[in-house]
C-alpha atoms as a PDB file:
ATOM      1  CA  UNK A   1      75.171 158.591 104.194  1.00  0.00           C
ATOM      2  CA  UNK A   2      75.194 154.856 102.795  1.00  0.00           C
ATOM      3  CA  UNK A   3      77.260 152.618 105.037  1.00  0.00           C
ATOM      4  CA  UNK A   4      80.663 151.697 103.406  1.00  0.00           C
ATOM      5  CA  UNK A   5      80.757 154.095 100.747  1.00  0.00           C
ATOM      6  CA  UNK A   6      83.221 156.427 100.095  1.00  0.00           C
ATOM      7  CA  UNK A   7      82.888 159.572  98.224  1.00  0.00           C
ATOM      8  CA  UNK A   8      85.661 161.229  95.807  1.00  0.00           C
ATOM      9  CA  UNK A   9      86.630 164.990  96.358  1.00  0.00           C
ATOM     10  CA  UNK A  10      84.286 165.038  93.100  1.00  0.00           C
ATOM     11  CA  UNK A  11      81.375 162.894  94.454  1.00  0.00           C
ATOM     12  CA  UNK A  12      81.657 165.735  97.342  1.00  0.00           C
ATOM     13  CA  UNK A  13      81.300 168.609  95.211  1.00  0.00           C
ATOM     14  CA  UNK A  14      78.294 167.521  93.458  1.00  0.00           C
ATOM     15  CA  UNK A  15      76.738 166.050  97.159  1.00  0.00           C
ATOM     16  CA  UNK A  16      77.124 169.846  98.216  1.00  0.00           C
ATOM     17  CA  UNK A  17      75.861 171.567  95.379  1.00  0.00           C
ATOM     18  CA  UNK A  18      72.990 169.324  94.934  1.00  0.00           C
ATOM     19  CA  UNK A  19      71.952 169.673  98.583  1.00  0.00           C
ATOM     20  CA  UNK A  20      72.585 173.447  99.059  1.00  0.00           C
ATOM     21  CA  UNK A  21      70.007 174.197  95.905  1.00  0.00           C
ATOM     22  CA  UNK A  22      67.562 171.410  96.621  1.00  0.00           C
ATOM     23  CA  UNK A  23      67.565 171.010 100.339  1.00  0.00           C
ATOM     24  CA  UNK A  24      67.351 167.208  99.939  1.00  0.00           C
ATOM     25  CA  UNK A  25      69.720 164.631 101.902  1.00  0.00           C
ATOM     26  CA  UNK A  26      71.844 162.834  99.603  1.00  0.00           C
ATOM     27  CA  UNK A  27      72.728 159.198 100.482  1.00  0.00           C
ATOM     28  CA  UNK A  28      74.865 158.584  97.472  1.00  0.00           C
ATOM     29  CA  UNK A  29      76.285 159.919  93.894  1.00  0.00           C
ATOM     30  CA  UNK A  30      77.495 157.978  91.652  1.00  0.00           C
ATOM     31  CA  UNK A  31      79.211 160.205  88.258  1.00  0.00           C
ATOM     32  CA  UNK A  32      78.792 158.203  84.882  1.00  0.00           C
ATOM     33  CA  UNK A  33      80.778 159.980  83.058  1.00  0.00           C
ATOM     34  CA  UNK A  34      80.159 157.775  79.874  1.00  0.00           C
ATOM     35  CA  UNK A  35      76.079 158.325  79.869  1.00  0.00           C
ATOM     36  CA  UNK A  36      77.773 162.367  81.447  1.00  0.00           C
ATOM     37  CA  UNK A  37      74.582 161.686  83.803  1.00  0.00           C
ATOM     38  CA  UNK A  38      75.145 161.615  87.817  1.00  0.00           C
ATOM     39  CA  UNK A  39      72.580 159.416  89.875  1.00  0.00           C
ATOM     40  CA  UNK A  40      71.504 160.787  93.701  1.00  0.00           C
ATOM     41  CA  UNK A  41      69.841 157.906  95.509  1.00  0.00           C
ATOM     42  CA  UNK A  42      68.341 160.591  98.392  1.00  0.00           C
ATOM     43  CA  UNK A  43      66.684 160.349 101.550  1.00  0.00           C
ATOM     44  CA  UNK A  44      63.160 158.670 101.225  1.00  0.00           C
ATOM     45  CA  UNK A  45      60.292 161.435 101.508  1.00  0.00           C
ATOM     46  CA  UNK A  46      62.401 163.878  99.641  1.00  0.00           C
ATOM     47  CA  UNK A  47      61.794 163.155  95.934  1.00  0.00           C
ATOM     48  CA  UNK A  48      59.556 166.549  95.579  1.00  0.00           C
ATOM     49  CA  UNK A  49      61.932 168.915  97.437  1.00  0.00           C
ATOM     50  CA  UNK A  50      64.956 167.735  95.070  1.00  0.00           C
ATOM     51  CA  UNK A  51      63.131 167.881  91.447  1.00  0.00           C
ATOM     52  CA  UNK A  52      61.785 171.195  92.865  1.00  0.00           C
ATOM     53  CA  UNK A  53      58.186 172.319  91.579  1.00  0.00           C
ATOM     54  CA  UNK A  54      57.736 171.653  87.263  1.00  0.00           C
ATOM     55  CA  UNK A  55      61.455 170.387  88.083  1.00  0.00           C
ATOM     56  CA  UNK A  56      62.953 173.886  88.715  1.00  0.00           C
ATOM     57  CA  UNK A  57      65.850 172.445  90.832  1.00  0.00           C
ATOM     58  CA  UNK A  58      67.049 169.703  88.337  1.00  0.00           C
ATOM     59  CA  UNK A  59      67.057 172.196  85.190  1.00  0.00           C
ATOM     60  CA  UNK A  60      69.015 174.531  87.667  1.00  0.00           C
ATOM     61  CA  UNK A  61      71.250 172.145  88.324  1.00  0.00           C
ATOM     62  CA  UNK A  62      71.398 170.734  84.568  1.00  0.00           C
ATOM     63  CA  UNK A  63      72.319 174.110  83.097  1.00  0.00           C
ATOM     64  CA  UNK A  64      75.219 174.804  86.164  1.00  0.00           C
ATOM     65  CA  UNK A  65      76.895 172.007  85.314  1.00  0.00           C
ATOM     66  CA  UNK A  66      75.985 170.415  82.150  1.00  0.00           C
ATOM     67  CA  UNK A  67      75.365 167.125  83.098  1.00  0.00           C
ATOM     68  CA  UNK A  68      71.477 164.880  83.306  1.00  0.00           C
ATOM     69  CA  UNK A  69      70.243 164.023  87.085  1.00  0.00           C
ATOM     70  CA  UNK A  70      68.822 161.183  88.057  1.00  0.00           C
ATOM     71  CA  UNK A  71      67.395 160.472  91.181  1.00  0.00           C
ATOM     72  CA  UNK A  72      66.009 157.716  93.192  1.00  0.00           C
ATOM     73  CA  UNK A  73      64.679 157.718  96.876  1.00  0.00           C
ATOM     74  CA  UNK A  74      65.973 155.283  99.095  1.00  0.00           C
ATOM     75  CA  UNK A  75      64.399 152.902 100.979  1.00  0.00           C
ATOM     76  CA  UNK A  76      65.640 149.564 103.155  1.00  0.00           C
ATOM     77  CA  UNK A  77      62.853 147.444 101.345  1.00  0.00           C
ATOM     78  CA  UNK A  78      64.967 146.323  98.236  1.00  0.00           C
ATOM     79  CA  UNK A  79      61.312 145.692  96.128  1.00  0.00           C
ATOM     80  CA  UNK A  80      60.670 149.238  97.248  1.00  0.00           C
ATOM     81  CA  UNK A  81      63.955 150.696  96.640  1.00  0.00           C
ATOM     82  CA  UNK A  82      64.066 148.943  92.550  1.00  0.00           C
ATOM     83  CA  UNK A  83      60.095 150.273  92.171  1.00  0.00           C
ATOM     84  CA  UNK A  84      61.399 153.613  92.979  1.00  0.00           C
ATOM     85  CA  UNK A  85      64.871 153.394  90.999  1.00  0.00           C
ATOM     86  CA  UNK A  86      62.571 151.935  88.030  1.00  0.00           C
ATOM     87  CA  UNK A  87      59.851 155.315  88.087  1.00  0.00           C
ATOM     88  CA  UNK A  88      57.921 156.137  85.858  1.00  0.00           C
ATOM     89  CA  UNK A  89      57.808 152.630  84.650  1.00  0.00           C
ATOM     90  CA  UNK A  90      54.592 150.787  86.080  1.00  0.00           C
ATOM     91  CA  UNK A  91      55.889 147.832  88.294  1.00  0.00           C
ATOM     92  CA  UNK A  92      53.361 144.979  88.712  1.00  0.00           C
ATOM     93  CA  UNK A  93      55.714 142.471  90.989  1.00  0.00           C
ATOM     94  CA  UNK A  94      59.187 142.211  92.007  1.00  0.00           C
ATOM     95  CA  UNK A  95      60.155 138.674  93.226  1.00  0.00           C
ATOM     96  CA  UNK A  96      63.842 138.766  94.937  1.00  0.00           C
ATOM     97  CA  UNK A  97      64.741 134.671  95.963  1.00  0.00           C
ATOM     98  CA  UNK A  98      68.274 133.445  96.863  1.00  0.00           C
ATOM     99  CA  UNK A  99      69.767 130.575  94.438  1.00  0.00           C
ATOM    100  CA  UNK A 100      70.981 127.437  95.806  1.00  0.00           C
ATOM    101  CA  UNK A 101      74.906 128.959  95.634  1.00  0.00           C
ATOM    102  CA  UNK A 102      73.439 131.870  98.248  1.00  0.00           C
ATOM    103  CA  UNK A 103      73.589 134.291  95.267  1.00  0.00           C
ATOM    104  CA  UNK A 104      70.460 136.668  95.210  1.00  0.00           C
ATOM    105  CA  UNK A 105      68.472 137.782  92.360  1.00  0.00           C
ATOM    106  CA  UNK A 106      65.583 139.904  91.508  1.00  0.00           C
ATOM    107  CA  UNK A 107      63.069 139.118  88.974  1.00  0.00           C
ATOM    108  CA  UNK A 108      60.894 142.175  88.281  1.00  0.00           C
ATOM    109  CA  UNK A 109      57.703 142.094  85.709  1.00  0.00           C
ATOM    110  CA  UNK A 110      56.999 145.395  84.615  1.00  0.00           C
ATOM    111  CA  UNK A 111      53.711 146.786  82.419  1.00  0.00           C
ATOM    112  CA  UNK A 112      54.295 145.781  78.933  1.00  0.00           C
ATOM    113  CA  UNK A 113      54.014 149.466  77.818  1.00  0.00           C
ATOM    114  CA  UNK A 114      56.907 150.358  80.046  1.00  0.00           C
ATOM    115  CA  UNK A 115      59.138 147.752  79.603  1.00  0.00           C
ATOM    116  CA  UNK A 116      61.262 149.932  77.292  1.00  0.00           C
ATOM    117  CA  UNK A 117      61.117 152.274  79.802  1.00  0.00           C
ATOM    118  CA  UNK A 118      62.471 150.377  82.861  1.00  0.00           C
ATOM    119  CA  UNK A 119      65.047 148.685  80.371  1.00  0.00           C
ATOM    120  CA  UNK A 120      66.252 152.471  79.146  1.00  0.00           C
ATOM    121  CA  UNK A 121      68.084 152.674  75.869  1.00  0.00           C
ATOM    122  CA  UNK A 122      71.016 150.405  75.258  1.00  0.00           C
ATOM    123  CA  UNK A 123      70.128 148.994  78.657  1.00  0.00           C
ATOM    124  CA  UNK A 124      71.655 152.139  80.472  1.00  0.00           C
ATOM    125  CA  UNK A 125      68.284 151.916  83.412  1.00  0.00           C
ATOM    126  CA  UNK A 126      68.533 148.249  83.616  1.00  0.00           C
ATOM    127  CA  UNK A 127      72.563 148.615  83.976  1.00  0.00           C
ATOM    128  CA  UNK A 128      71.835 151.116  86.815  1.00  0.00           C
ATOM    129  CA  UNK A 129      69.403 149.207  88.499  1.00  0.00           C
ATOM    130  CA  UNK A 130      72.012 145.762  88.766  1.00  0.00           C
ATOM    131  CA  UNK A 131      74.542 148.523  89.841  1.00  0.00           C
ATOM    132  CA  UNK A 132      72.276 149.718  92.849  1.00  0.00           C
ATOM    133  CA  UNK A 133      70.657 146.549  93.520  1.00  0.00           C
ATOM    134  CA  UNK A 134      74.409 144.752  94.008  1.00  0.00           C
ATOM    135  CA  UNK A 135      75.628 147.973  95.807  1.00  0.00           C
ATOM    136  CA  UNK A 136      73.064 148.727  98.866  1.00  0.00           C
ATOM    137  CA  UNK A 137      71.646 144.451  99.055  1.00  0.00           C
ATOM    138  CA  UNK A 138      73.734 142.564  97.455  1.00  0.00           C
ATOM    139  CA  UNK A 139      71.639 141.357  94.575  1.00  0.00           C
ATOM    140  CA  UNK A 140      73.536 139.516  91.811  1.00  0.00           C
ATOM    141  CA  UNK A 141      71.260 140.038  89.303  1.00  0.00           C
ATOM    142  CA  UNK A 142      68.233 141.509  87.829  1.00  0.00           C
ATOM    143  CA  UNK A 143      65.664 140.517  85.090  1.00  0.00           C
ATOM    144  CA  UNK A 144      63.621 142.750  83.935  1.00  0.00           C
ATOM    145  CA  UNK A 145      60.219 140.946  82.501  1.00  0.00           C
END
């Protein structure tokens, strides 16, 4: 589990259902219930067993509960970590750098083809990606480029 998070009797239930039909180790949920999506960020190395083969586990899942999945593998590497929350979109370079004030940022140039892809519509995968960024290393902001 992520260090300092806490998880809702709600978060719990969806941790436990997720990981009893997938067999993937959940580090964190988070429940939009505006976008009604829930984001996993799992263990790294188990992207394939939680989408299940032609994404059998996630339509599974989908049709229990009525709500979209999204899910990102973890990694400590916060370039690594953003390429993966940012899939399918191609990344070319991710630059983090600390400002003078001590604030981080990320600065992340994506192919041109996918840059509507890693920004999402109305902003809802670059939204996510500031969320996870600030949550698990502290980076203020992100540009997406």
């Amino acid at each position: 589990m992520a260090r300092g998070i806490r998880f809702t009797s709600r978060e719990m239930q969806y941790i436990s259902l997720f990981e009893s039909i997938t067999g993937a180790v959940v580090r964190d949920c988070i429940i939009d219930d505006n976008l009604n999506r829930i984001i996993f960020v799992i263990k790294e190395g188990d992207a394939g067993m939680a989408i299940g083969k032609g994404g059998k586990n996630i339509m599974l899942l989908e049709r229990m509960t009525g709500k979209r999945y999204e899910i990102i593998e973890f990694s400590d590497n916060p370039a690594q970590f953003i390429k993966n929350a940012l899939k399918p979109a191609r990344v070319k370079e991710i630059r983090i750098t600390e400002r003078p004030d001590g604030k981080k940022i990320a600065v992340i140039m994506v192919d041109p083809r996918d840059k509507g892809i890693a920004i999402g519509k109305n902003g809802r995968n670059a939204e996510r990606i500031r969320f996870l960024a600030k949550r698990y290393f502290q980076i203020h902001n992100v540009s997406i480029q």
